[in-house]
C-alpha atoms as a PDB file:
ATOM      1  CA  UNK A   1      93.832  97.350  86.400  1.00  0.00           C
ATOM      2  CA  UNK A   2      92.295  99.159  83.577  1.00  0.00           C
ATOM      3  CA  UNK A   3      95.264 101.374  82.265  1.00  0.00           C
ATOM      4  CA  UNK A   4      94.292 103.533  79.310  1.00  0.00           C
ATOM      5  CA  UNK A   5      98.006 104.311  78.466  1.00  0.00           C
ATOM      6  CA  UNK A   6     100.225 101.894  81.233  1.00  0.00           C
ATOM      7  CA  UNK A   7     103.248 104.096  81.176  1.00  0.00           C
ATOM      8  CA  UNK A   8     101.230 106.979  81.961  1.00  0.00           C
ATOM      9  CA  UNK A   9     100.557 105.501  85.290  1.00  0.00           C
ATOM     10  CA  UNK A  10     103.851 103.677  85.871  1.00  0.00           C
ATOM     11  CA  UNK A  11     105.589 106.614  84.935  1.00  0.00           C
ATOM     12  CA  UNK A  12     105.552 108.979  88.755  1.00  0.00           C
ATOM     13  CA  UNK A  13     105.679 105.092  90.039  1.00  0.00           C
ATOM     14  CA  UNK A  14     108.867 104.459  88.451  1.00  0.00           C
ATOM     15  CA  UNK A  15     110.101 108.346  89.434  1.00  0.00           C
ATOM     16  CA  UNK A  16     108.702 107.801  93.192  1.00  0.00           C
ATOM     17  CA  UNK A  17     111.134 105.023  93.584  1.00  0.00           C
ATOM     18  CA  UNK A  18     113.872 106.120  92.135  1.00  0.00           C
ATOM     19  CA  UNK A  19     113.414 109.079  94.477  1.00  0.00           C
ATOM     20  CA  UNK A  20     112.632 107.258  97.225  1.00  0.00           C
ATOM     21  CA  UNK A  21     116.099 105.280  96.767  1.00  0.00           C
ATOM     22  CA  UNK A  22     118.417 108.675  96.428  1.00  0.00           C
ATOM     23  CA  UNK A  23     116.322 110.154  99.721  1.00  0.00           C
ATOM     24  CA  UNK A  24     117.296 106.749 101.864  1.00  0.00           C
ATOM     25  CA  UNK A  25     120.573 107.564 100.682  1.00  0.00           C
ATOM     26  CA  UNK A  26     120.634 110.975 101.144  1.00  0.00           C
ATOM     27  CA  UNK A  27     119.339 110.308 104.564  1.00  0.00           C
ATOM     28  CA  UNK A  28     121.888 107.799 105.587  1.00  0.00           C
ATOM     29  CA  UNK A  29     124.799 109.285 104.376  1.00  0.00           C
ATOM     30  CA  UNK A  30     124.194 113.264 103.768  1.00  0.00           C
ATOM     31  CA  UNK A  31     124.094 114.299 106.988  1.00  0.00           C
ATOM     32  CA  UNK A  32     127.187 114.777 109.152  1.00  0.00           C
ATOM     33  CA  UNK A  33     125.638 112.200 112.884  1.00  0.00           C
ATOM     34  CA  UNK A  34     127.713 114.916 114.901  1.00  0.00           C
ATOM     35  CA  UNK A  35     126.500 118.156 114.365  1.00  0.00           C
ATOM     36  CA  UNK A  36     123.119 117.676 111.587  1.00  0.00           C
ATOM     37  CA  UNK A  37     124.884 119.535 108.903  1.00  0.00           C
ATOM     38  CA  UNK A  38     124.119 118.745 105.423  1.00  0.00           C
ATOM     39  CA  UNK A  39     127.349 117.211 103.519  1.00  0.00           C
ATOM     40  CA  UNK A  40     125.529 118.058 100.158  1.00  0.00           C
ATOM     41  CA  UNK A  41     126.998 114.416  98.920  1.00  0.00           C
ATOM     42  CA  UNK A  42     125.793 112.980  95.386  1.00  0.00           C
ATOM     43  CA  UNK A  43     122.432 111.586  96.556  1.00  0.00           C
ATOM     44  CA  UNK A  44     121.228 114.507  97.831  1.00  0.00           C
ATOM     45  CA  UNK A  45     122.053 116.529  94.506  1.00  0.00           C
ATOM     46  CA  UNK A  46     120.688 113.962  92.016  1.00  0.00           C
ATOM     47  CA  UNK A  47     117.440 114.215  94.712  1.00  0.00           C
ATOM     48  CA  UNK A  48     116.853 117.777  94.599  1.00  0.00           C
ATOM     49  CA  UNK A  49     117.842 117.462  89.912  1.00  0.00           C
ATOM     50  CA  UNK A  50     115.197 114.557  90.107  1.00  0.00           C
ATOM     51  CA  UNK A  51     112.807 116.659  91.785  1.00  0.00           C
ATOM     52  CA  UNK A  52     112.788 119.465  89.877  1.00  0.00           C
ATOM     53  CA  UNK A  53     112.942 117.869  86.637  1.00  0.00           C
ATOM     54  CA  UNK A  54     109.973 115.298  88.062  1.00  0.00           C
ATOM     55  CA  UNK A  55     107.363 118.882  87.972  1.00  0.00           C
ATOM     56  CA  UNK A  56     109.165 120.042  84.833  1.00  0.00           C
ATOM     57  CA  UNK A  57     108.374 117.280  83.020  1.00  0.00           C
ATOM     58  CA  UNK A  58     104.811 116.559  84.184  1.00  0.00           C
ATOM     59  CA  UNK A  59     103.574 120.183  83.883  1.00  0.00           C
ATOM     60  CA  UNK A  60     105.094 120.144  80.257  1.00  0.00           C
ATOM     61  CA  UNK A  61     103.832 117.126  79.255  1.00  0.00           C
ATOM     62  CA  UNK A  62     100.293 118.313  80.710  1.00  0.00           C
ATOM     63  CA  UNK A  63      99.989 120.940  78.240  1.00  0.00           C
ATOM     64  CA  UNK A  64      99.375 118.523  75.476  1.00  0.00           C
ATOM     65  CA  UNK A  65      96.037 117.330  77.524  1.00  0.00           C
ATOM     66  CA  UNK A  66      92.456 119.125  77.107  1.00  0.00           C
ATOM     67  CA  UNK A  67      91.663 121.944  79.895  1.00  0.00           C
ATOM     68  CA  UNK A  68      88.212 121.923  79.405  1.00  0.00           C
ATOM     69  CA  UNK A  69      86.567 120.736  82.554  1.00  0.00           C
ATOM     70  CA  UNK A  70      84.800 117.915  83.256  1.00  0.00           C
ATOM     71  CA  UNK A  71      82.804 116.198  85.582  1.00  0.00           C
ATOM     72  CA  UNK A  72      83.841 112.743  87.695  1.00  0.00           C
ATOM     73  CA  UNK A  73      81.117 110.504  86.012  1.00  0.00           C
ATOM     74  CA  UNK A  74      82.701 111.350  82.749  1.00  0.00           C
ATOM     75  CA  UNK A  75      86.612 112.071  83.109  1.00  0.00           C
ATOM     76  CA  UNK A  76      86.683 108.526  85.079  1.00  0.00           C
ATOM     77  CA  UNK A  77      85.817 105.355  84.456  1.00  0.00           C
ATOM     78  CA  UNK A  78      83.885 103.322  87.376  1.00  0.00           C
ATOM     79  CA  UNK A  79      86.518 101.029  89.570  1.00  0.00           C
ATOM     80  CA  UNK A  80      86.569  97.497  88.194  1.00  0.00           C
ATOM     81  CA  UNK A  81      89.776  95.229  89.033  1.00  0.00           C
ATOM     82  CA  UNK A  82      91.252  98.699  90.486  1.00  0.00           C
ATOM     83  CA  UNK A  83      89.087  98.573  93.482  1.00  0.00           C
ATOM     84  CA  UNK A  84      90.491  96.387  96.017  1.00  0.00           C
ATOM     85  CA  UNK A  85      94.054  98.957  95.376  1.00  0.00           C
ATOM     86  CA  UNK A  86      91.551 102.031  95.779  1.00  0.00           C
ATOM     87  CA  UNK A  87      90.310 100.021  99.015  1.00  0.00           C
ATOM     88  CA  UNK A  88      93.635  99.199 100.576  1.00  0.00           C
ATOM     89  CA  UNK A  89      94.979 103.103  99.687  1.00  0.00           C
ATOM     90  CA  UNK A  90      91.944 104.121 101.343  1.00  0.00           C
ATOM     91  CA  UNK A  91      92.305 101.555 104.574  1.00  0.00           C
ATOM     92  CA  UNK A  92      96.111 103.490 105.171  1.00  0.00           C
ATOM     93  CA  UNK A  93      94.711 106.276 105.071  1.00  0.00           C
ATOM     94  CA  UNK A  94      92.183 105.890 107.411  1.00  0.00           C
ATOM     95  CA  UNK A  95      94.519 103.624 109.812  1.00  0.00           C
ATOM     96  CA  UNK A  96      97.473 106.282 109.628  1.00  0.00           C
ATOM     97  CA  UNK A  97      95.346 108.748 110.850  1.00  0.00           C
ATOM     98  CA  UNK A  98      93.865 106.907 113.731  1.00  0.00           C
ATOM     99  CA  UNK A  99      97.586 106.374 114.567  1.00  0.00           C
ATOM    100  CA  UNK A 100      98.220 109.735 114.035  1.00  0.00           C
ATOM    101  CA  UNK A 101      95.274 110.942 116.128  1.00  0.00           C
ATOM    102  CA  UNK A 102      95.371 108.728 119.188  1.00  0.00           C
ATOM    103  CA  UNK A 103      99.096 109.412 120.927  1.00  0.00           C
ATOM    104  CA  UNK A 104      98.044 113.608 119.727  1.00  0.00           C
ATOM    105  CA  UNK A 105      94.774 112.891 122.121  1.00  0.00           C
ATOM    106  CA  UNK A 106      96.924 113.258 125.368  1.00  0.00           C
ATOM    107  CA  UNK A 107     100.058 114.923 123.525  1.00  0.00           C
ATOM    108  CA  UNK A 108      99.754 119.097 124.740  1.00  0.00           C
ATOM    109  CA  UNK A 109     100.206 120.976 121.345  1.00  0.00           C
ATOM    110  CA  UNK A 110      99.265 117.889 119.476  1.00  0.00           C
ATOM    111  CA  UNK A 111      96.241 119.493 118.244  1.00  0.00           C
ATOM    112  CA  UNK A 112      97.473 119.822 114.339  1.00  0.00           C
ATOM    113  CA  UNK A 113      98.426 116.298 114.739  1.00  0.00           C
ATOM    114  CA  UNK A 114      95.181 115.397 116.287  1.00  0.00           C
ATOM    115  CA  UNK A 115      93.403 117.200 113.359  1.00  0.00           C
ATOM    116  CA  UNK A 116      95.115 115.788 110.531  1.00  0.00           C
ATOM    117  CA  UNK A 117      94.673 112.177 112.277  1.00  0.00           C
ATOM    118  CA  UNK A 118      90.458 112.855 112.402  1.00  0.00           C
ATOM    119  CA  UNK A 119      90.772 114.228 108.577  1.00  0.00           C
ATOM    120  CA  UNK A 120      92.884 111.694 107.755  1.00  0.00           C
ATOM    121  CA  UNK A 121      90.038 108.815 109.206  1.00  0.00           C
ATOM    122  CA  UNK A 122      87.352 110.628 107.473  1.00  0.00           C
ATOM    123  CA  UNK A 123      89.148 111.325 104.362  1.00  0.00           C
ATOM    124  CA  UNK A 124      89.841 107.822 103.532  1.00  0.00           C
ATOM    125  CA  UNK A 125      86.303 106.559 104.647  1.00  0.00           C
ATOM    126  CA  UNK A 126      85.268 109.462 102.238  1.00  0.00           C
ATOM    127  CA  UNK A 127      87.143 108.465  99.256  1.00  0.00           C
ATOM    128  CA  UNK A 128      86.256 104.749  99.392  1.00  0.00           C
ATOM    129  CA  UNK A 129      82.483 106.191  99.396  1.00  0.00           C
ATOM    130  CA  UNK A 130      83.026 108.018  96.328  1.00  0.00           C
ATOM    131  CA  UNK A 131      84.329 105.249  94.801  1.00  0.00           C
ATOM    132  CA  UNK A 132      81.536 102.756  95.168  1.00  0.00           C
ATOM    133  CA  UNK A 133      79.652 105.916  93.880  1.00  0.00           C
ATOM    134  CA  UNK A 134      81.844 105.996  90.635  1.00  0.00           C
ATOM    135  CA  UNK A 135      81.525 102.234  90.645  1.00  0.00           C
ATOM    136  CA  UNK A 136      77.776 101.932  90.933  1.00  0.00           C
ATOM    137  CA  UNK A 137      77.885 104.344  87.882  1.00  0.00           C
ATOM    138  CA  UNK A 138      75.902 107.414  89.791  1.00  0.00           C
ATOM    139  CA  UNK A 139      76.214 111.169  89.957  1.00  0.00           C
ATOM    140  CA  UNK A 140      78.941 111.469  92.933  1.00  0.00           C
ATOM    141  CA  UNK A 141      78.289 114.474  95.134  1.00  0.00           C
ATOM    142  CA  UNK A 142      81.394 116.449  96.454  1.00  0.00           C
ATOM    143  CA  UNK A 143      80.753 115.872 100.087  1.00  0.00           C
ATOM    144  CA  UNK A 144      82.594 112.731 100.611  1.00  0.00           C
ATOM    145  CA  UNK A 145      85.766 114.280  99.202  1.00  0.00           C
ATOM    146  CA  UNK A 146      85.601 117.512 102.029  1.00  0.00           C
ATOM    147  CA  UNK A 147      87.360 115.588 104.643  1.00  0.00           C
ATOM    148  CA  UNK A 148      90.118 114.987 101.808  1.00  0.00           C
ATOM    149  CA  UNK A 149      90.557 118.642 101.418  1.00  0.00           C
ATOM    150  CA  UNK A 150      90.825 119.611 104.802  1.00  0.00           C
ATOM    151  CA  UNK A 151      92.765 116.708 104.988  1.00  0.00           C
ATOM    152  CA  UNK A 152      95.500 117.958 102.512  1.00  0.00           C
ATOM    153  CA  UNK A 153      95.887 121.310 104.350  1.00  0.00           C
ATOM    154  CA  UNK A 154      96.504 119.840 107.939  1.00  0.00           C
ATOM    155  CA  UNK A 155      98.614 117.295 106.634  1.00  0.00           C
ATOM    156  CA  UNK A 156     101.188 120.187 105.141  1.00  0.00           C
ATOM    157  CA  UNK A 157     100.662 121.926 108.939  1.00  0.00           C
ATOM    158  CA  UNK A 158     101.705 118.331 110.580  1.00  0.00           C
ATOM    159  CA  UNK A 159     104.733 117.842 108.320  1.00  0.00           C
ATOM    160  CA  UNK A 160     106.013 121.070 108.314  1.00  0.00           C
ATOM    161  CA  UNK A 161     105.663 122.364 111.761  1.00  0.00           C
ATOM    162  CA  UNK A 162     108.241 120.352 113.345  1.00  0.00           C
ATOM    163  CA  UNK A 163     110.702 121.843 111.296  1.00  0.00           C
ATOM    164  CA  UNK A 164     110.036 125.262 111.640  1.00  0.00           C
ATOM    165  CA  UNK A 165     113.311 125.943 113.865  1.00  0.00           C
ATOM    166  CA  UNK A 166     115.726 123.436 111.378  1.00  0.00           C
ATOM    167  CA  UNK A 167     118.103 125.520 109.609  1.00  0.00           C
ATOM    168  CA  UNK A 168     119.133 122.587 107.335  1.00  0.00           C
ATOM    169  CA  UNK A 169     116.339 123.040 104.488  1.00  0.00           C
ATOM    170  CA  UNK A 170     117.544 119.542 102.756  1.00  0.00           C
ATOM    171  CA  UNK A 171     116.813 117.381 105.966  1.00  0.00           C
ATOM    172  CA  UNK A 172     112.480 118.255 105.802  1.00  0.00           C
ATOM    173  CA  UNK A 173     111.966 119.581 102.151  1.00  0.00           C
ATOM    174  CA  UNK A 174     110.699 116.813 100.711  1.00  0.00           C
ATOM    175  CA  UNK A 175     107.917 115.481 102.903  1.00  0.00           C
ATOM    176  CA  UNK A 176     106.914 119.398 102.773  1.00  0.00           C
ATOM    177  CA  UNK A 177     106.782 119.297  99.580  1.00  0.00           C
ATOM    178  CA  UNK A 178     105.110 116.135  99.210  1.00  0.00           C
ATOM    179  CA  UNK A 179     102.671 117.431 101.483  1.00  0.00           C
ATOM    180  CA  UNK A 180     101.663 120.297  99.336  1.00  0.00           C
ATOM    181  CA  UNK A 181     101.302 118.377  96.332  1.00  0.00           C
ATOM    182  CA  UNK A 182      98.767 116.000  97.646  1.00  0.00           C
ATOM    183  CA  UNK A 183      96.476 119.044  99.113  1.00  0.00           C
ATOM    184  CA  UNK A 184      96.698 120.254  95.563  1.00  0.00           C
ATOM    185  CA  UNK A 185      95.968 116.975  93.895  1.00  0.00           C
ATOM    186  CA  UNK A 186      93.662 115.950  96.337  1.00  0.00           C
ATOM    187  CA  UNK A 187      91.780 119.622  95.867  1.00  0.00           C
ATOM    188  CA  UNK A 188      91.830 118.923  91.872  1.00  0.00           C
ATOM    189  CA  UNK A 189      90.130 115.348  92.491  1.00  0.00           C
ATOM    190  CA  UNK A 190      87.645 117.326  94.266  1.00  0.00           C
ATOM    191  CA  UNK A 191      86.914 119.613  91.425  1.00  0.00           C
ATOM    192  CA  UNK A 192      85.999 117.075  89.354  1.00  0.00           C
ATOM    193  CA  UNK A 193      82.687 116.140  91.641  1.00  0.00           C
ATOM    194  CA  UNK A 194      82.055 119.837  90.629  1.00  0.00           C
ATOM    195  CA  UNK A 195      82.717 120.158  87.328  1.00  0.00           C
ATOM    196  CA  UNK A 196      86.074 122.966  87.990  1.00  0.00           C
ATOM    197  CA  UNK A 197      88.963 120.609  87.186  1.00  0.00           C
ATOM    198  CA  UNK A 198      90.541 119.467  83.882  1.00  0.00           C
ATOM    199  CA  UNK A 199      92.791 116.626  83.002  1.00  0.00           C
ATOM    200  CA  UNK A 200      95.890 119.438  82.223  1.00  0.00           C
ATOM    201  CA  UNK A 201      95.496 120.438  85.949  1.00  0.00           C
ATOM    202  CA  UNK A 202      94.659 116.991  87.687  1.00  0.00           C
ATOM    203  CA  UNK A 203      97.062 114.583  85.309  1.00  0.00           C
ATOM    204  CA  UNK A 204     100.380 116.633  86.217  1.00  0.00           C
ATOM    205  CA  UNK A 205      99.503 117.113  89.752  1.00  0.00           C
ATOM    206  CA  UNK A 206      98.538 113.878  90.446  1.00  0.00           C
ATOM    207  CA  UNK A 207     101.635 112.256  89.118  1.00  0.00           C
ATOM    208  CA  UNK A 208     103.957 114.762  90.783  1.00  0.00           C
ATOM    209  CA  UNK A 209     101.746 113.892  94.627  1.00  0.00           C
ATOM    210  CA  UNK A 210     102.092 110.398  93.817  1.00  0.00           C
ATOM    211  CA  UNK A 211     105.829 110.316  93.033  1.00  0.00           C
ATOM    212  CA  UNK A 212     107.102 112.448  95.660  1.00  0.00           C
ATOM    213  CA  UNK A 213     104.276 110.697  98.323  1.00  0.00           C
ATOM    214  CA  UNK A 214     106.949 107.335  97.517  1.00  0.00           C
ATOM    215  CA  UNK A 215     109.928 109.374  98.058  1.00  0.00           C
ATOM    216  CA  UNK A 216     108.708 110.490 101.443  1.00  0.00           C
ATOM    217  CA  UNK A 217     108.373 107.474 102.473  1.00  0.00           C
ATOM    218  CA  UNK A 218     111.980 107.790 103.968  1.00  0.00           C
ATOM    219  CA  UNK A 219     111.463 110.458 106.150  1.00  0.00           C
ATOM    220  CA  UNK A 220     108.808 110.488 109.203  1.00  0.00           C
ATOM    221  CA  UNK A 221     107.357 107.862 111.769  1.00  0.00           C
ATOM    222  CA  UNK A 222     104.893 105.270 110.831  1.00  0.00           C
ATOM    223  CA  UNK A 223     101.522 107.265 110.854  1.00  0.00           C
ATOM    224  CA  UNK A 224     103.277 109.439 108.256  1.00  0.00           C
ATOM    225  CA  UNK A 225     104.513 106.828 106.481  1.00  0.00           C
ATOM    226  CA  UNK A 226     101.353 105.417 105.573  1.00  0.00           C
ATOM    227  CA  UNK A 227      99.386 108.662 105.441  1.00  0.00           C
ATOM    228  CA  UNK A 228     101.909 109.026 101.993  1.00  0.00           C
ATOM    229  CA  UNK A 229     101.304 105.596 101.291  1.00  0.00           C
ATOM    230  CA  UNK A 230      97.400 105.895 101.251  1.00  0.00           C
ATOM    231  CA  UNK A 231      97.884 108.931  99.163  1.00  0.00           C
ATOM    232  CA  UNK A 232     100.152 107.883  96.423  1.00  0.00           C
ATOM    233  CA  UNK A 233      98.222 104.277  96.066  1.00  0.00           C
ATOM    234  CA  UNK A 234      94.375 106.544  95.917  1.00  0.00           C
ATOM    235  CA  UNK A 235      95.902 109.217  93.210  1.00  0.00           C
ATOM    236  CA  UNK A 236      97.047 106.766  91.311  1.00  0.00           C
ATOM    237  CA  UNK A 237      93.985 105.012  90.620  1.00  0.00           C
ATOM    238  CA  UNK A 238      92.241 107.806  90.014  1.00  0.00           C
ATOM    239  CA  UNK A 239      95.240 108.479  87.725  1.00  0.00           C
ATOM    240  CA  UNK A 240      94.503 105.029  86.246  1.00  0.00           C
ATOM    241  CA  UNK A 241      90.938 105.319  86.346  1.00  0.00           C
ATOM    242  CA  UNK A 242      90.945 108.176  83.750  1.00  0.00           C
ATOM    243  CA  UNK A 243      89.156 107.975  80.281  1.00  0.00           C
ATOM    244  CA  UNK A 244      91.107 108.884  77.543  1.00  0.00           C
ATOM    245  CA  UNK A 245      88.100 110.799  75.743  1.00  0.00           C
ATOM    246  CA  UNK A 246      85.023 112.427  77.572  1.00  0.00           C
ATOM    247  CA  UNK A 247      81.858 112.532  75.805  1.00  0.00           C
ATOM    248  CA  UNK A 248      81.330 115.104  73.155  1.00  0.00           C
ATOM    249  CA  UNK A 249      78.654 117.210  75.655  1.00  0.00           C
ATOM    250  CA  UNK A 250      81.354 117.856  77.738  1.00  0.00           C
ATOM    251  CA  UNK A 251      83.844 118.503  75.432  1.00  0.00           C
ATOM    252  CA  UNK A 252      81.727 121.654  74.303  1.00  0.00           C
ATOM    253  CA  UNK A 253      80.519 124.790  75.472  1.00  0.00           C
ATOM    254  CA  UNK A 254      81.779 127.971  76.190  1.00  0.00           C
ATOM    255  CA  UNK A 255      85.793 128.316  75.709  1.00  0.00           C
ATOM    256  CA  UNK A 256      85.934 130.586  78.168  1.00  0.00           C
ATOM    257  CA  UNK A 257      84.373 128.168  80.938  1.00  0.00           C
ATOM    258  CA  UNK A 258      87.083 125.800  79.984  1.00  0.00           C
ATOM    259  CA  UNK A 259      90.062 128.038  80.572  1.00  0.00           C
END
């Protein structure tokens, strides 16, 4: 893979796993099998430090990065050795909808689900389109990435719905969490087909989705799981796929456009 800076990338790898390993933890040992209760043991602690100081340290770290915006043919570079990762990322997507969408089909009040399954299809068949776009070194139009955004808003619905009536906040947090940051990254990605997004808003973002995409891993049923999966694997290499300078022409014009 072409990685400008490699620890850039690895970096919200690194932190997804490590978070991933205190949430199987937490969710092993933190909750009392009788009654539900959190037991607020160690795990779940150092989970909730680590995922504070995981946005913390990528939204401080973004501030060193330009905010002027730029469009996707010039912020990333076209898919090389990256692509078959961008494929398979895509292909989870797509399949954990379709798993998430068929049982919802015959499931009464399963229409969220049922949504988020179709958006889910769509969004990864979407993505994988504007990558061969990027690839083939075109203009890529913004349409393909729609589904995504939808996407990212249904998916927060599916996740957090279910939990609406659970009075213990640590058992769902993170997948709802996780949730929200990939509908935010996902709706910065899409800025870039328009020319609205900047590195300082997709770079931090990004990371933070990808990282916290890993840690939910723990929590959910399979269609979930590789909903997250198919997330964190397409942000990052988009994350990868970044070029450390754009071209001068869109480096200029007015300040206040880049704000």
């Amino acid at each position: 893979m072409n990685f400008p800076h490699p620890w850039r990338t690895v970096r919200p790898l690194v932190a997804g796993l490590v978070l991933l390993l205190l949430r199987f933890l937490e969710n092993t040992t933190g909750f009392d099998p009788a009654t539900g209760l959190s037991l607020h043991q160690l795990p779940g602690k150092l989970l909730a430090v680590g995922v504070v100081a995981l946005l913390v340290l990528e939204y401080a770290l973004a501030l060193r990065l330009p905010k002027t915006r730029r469009s996707a043919e010039a912020h990333f570079a076209p898919p090389q050795k990256s692509l078959p990762l961008a494929v398979a990322g895509c292909m989870l997507l797509a399949a954990g909808g379709v798993l998430l969408a068929i049982p919802a089909i015959s499931v009464r009040g399963g229409l969220a689900n049922l949504a988020t399954g179709a958006l889910g299809l769509l969004a990864g068949l979407g993505l994988l389109a504007a990558l061969r776009k990027l690839r083939a070194g075109g203009a890529p139009s913004v349409a393909p990435l729609l589904p995504a955004l939808f996407f990212g808003v249904f998916l927060v619905l599916t996740v957090y719905l279910p939990s609406t009536s659970d009075p213990v906040l640590a058992r769902y947090y993170l997948p709802v969490l996780a949730a929200a940051m990939v509908a935010y990254a996902l709706a910065q990605l899409a800025g870039f087909f328009r020319k609205e997004s900047s590195p300082r808003g997709f770079t931090p973002t990004a990371n933070c989705a990808a990282a916290l995409s890993l840690a939910a891993l723990s929590d959910g049923a399979l269609p979930q799981k590789l909903l997250f999966l198919g997330c964190a694997l397409v942000l990052t290499v988009f994350l990868a796929l970044q070029r450390e300078d754009a071209p001068a022409d869109e480096l200029s014009g007015d300040p206040e456009k880049s704000n």
